[in-house]
PDB file of N, CA and C in Angstrom:
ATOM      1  N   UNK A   1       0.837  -1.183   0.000  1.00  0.00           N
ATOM      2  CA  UNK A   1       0.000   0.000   0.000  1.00  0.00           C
ATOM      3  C   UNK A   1       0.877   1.240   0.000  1.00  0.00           C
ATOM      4  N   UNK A   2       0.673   2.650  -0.604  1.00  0.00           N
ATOM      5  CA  UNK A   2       1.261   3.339  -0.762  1.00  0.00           C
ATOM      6  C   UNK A   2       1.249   4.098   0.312  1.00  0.00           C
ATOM      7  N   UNK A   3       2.498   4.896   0.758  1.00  0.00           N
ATOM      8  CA  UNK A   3       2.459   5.951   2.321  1.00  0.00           C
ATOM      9  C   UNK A   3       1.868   7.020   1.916  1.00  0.00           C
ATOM     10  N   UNK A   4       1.136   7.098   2.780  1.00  0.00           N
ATOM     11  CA  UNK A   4      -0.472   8.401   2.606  1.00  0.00           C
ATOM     12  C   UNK A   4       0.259   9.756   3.536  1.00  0.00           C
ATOM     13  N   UNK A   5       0.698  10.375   3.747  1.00  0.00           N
ATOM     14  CA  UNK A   5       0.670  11.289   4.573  1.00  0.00           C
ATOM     15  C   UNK A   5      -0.280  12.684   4.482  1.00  0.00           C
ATOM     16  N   UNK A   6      -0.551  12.724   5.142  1.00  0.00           N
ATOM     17  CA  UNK A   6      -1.854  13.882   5.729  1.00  0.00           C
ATOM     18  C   UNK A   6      -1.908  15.051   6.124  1.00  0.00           C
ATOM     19  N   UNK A   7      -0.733  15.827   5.313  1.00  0.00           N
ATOM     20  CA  UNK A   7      -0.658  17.523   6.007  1.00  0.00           C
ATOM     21  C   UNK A   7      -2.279  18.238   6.256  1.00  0.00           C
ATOM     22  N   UNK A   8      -1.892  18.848   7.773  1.00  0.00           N
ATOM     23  CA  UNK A   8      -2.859  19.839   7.998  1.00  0.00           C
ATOM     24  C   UNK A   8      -2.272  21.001   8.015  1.00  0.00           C
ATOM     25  N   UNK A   9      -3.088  22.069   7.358  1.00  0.00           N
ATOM     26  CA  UNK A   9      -2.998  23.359   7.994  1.00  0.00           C
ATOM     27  C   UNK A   9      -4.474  24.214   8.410  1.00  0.00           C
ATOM     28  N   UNK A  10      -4.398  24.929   9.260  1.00  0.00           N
ATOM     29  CA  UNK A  10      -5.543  25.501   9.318  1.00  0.00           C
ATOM     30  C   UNK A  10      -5.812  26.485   8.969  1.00  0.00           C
ATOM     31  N   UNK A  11      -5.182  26.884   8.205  1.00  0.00           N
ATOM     32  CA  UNK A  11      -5.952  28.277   7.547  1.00  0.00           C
ATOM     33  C   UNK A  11      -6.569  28.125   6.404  1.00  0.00           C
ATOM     34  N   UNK A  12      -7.461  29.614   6.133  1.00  0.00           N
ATOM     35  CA  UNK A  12      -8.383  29.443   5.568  1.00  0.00           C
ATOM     36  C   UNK A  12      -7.866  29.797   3.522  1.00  0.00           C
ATOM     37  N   UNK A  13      -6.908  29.907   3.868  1.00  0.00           N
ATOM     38  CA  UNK A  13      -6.245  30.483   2.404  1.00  0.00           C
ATOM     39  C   UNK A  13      -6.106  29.259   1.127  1.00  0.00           C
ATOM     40  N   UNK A  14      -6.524  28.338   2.288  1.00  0.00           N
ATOM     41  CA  UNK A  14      -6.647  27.035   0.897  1.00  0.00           C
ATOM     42  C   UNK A  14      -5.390  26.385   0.344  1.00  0.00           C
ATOM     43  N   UNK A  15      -4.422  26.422   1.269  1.00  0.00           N
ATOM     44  CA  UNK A  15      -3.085  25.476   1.046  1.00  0.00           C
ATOM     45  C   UNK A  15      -3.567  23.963   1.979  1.00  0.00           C
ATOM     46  N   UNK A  16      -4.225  23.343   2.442  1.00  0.00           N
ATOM     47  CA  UNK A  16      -4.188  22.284   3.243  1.00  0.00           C
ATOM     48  C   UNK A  16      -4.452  21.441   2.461  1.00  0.00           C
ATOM     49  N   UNK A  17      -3.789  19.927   1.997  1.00  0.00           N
ATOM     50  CA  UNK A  17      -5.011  19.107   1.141  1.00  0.00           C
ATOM     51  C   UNK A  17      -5.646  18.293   1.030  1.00  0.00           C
ATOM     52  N   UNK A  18      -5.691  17.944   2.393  1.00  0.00           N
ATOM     53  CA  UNK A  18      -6.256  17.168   2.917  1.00  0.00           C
ATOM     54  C   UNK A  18      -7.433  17.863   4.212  1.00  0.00           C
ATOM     55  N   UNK A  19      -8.697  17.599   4.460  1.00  0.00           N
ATOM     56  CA  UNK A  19      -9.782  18.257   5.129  1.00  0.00           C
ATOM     57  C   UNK A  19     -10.573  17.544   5.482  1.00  0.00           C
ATOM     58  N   UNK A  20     -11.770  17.950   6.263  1.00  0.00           N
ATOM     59  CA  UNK A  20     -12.737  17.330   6.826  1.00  0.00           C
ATOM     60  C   UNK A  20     -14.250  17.827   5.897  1.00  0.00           C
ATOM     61  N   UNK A  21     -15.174  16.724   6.273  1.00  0.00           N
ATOM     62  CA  UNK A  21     -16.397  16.466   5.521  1.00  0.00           C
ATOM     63  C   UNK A  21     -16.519  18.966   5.476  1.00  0.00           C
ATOM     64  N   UNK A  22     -16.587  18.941   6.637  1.00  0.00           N
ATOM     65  CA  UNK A  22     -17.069  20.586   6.889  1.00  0.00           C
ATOM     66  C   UNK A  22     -16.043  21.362   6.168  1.00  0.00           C
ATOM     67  N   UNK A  23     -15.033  20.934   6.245  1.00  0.00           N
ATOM     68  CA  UNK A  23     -13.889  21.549   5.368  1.00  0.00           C
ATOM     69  C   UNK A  23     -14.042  22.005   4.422  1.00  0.00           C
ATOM     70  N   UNK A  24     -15.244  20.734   3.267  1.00  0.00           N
ATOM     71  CA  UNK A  24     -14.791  20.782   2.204  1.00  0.00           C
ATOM     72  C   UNK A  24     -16.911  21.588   2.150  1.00  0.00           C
ATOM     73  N   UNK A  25     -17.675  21.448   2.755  1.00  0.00           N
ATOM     74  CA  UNK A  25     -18.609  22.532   2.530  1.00  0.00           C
ATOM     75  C   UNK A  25     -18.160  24.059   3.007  1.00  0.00           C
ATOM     76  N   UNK A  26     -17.298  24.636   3.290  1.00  0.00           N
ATOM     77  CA  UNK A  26     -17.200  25.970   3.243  1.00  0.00           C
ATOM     78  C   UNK A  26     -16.364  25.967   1.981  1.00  0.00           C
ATOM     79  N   UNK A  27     -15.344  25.268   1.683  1.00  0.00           N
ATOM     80  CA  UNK A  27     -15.111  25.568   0.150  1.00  0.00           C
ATOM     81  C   UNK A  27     -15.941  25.757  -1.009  1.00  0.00           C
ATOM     82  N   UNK A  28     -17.033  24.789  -0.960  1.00  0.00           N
ATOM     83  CA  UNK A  28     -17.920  24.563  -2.105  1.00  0.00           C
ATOM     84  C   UNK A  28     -19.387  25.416  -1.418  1.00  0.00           C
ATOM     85  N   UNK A  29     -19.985  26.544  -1.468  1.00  0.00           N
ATOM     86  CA  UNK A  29     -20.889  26.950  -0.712  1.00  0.00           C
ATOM     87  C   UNK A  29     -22.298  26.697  -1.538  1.00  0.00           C
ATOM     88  N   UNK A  30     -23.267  26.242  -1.147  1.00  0.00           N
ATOM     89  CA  UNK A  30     -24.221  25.389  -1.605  1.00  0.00           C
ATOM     90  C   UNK A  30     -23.808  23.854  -1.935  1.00  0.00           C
ATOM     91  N   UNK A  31     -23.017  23.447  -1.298  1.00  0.00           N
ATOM     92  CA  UNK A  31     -23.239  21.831  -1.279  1.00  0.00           C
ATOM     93  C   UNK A  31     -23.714  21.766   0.170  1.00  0.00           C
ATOM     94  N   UNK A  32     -24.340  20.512   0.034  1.00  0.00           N
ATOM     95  CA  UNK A  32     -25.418  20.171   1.407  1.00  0.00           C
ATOM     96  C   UNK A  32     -24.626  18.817   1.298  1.00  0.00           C
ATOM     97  N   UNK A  33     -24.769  18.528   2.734  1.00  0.00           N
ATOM     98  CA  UNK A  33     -24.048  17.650   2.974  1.00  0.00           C
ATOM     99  C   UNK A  33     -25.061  15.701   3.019  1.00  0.00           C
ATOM    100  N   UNK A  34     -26.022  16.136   1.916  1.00  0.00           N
ATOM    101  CA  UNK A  34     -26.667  14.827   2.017  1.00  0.00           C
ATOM    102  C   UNK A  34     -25.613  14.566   0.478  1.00  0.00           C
ATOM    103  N   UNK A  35     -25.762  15.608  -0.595  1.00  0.00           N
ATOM    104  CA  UNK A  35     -25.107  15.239  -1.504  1.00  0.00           C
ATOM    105  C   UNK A  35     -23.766  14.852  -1.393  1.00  0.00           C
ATOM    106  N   UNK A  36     -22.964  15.568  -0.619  1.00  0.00           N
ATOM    107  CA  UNK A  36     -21.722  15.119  -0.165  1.00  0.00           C
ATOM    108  C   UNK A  36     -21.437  14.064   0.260  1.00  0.00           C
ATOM    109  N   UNK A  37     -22.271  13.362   1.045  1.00  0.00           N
ATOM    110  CA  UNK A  37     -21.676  12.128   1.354  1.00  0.00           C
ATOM    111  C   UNK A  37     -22.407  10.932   0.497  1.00  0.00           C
ATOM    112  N   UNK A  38     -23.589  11.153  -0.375  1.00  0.00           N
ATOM    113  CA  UNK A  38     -23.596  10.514  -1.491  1.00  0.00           C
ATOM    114  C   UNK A  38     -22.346  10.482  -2.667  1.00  0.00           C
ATOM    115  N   UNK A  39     -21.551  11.456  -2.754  1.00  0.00           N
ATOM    116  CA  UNK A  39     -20.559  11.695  -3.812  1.00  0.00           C
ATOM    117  C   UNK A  39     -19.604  10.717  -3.022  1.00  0.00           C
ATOM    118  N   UNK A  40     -19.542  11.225  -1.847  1.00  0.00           N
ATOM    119  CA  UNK A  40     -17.941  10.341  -1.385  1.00  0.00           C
ATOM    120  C   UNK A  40     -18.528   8.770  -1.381  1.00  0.00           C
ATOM    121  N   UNK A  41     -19.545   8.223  -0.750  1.00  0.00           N
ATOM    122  CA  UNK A  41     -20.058   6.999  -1.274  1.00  0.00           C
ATOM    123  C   UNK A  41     -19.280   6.525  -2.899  1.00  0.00           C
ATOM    124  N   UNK A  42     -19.626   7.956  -3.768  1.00  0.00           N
ATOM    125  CA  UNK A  42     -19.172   7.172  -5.488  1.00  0.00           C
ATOM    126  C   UNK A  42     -17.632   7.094  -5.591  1.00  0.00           C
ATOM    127  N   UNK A  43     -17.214   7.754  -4.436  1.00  0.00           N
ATOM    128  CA  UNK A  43     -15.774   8.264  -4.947  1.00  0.00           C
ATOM    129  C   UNK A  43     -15.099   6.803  -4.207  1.00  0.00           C
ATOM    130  N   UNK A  44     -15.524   6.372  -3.028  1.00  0.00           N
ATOM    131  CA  UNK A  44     -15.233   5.099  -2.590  1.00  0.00           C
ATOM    132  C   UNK A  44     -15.281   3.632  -3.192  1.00  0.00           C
ATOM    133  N   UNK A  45     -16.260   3.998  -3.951  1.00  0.00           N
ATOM    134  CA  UNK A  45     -16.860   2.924  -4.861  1.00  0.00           C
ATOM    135  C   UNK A  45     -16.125   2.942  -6.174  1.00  0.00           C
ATOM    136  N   UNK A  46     -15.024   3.490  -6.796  1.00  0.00           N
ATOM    137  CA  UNK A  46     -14.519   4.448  -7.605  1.00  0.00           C
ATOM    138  C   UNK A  46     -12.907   3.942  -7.414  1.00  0.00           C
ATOM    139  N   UNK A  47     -12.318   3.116  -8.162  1.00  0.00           N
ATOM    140  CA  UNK A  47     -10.920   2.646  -7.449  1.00  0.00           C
ATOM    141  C   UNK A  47     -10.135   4.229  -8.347  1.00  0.00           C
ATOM    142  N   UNK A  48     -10.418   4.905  -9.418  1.00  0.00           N
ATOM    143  CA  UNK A  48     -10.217   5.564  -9.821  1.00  0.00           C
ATOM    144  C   UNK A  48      -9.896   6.878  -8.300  1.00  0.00           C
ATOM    145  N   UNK A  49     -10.498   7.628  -7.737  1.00  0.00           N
ATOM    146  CA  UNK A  49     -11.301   8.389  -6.694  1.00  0.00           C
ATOM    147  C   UNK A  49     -10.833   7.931  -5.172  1.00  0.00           C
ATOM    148  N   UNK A  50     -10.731   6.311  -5.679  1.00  0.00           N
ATOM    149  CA  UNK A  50     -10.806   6.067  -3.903  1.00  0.00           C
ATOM    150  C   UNK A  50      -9.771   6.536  -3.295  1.00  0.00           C
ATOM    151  N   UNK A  51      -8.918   6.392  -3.389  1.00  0.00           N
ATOM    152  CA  UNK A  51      -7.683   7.092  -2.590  1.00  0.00           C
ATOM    153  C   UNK A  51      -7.887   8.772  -2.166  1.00  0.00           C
ATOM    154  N   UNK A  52      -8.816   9.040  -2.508  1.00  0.00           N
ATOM    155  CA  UNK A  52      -9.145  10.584  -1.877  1.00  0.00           C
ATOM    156  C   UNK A  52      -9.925  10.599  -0.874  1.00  0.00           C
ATOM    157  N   UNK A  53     -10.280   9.581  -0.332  1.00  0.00           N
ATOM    158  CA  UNK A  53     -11.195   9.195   0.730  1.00  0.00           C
ATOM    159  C   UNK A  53     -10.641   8.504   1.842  1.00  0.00           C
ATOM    160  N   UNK A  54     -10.669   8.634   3.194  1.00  0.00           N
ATOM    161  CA  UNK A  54      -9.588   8.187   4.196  1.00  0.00           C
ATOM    162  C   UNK A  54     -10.643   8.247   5.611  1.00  0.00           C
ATOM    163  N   UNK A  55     -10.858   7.093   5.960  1.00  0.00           N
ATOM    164  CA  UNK A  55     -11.508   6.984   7.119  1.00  0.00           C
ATOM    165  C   UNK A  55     -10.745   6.420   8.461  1.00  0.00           C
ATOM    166  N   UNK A  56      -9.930   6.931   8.925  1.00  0.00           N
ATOM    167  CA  UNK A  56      -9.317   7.118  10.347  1.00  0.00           C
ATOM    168  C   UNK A  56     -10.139   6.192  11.036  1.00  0.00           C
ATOM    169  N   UNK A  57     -11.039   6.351  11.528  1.00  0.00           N
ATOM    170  CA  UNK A  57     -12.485   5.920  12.177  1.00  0.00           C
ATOM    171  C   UNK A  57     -13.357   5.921  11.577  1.00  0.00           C
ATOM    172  N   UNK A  58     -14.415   5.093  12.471  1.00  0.00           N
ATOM    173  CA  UNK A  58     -16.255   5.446  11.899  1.00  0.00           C
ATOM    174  C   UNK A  58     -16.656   6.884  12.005  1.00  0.00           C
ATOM    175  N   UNK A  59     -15.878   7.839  12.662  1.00  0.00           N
ATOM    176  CA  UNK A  59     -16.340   9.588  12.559  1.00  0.00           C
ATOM    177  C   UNK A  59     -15.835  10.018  11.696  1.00  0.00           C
ATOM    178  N   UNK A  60     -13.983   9.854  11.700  1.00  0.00           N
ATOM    179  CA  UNK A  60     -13.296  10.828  11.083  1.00  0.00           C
ATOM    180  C   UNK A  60     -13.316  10.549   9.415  1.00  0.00           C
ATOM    181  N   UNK A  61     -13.512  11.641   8.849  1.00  0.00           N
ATOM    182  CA  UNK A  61     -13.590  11.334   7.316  1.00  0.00           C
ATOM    183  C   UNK A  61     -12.691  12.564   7.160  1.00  0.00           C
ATOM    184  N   UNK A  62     -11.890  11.983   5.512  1.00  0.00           N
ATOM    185  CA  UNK A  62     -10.312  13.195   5.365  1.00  0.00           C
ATOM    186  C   UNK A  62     -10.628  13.020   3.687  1.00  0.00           C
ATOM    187  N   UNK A  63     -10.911  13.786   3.459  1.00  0.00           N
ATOM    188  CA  UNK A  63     -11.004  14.167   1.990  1.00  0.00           C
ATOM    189  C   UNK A  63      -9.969  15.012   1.282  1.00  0.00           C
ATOM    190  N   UNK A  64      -8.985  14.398   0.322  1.00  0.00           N
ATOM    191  CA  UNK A  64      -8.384  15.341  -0.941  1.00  0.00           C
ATOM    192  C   UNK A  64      -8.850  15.844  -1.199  1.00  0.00           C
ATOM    193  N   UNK A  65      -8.557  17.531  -1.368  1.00  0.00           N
ATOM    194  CA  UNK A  65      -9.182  18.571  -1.931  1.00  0.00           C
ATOM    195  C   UNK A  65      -9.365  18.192  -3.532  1.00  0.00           C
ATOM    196  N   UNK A  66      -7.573  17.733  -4.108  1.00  0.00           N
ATOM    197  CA  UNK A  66      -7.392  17.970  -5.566  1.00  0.00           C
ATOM    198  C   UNK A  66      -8.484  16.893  -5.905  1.00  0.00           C
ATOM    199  N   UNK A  67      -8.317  15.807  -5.596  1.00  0.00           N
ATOM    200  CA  UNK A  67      -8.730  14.303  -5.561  1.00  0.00           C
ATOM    201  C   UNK A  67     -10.239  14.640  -5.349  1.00  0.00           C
ATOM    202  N   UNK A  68     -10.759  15.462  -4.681  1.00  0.00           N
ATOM    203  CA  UNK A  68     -12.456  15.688  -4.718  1.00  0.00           C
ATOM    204  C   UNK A  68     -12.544  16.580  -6.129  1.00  0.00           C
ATOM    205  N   UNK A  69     -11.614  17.846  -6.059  1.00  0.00           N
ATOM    206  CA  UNK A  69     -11.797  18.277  -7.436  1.00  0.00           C
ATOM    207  C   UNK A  69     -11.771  17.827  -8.624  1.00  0.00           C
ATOM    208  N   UNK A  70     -11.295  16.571  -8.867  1.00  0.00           N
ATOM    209  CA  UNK A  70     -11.089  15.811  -9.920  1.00  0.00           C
ATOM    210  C   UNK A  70     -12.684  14.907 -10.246  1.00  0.00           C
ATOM    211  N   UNK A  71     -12.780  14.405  -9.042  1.00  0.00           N
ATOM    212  CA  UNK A  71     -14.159  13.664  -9.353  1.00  0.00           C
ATOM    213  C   UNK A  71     -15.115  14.482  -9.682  1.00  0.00           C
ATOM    214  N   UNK A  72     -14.976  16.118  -9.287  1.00  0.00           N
ATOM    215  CA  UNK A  72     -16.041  16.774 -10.241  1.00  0.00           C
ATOM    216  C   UNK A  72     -16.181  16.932 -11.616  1.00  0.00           C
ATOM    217  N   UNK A  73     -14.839  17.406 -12.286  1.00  0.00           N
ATOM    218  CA  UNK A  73     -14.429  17.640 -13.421  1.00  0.00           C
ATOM    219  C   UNK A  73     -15.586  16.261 -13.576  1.00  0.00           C
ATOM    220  N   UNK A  74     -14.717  15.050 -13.440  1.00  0.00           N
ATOM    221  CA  UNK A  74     -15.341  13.610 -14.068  1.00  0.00           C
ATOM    222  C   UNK A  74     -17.151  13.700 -14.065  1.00  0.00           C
ATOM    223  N   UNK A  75     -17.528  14.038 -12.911  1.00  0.00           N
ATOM    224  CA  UNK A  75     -18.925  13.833 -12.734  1.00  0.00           C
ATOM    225  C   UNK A  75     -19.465  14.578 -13.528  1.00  0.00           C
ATOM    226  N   UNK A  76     -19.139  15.901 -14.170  1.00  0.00           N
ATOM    227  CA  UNK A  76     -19.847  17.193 -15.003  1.00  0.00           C
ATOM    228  C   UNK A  76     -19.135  16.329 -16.682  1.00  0.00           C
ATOM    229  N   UNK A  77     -18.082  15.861 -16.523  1.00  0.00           N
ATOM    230  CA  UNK A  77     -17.735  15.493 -18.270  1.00  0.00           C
ATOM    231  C   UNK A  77     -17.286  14.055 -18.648  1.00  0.00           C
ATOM    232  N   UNK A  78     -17.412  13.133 -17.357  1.00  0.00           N
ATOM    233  CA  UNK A  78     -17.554  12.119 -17.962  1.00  0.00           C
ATOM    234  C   UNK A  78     -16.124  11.500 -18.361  1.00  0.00           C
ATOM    235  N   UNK A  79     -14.873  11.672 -17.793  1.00  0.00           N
ATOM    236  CA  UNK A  79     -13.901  11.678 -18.506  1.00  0.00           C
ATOM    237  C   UNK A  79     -12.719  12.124 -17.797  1.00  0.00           C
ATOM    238  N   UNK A  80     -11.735  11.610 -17.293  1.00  0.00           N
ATOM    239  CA  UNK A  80     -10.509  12.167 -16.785  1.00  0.00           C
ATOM    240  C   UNK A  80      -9.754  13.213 -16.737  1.00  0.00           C
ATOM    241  N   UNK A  81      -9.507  14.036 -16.312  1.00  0.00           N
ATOM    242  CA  UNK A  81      -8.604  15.559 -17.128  1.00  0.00           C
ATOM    243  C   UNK A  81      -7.044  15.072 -17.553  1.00  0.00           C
ATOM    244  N   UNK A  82      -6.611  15.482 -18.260  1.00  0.00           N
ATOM    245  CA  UNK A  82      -5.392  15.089 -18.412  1.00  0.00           C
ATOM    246  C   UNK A  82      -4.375  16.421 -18.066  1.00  0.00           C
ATOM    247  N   UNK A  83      -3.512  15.760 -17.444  1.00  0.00           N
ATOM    248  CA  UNK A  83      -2.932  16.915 -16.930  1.00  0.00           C
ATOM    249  C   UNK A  83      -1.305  17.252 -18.160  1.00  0.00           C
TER     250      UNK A  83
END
């Protein structure tokens, strides 16, 4: 398995990239968090995605920022970005 490491920072300037479920609704303002954790459901389900998803515990959930941003791109076009 590959070594995951987990920088935090707490500020709000948007360098951290790794976050929490609430983390990632003040970034995105109008996501509700029923859809949110339906998405991370797909993103788990998703070997593509899954690695952006990290459950510590049954509470703690740690979401990739880039790695959530990516599954949007996908979810709106269907298709990988190529970088």
């Amino acid at each position: 398995m590959e070594n995951t490491s987990v920088p935090y920072s707490g500020d709000s300037a948007g360098k951290a990239e790794w976050g929490t479920k609430q983390a990632l609704l003040k970034r995105y303002e109008g996501l509700n968090i029923y859809t949110l954790n339906r998405w991370l459901s797909e993103m788990r389900n998703d070997a593509t995605f899954r690695q952006g998803v990290i459950n510590p515990t049954h509470k703690i959930v740690l979401i990739n920022f880039a790695t959530f941003q990516e599954f949007l791109f996908w979810k709106q076009h269907h298709y990988i970005r190529s970088v």
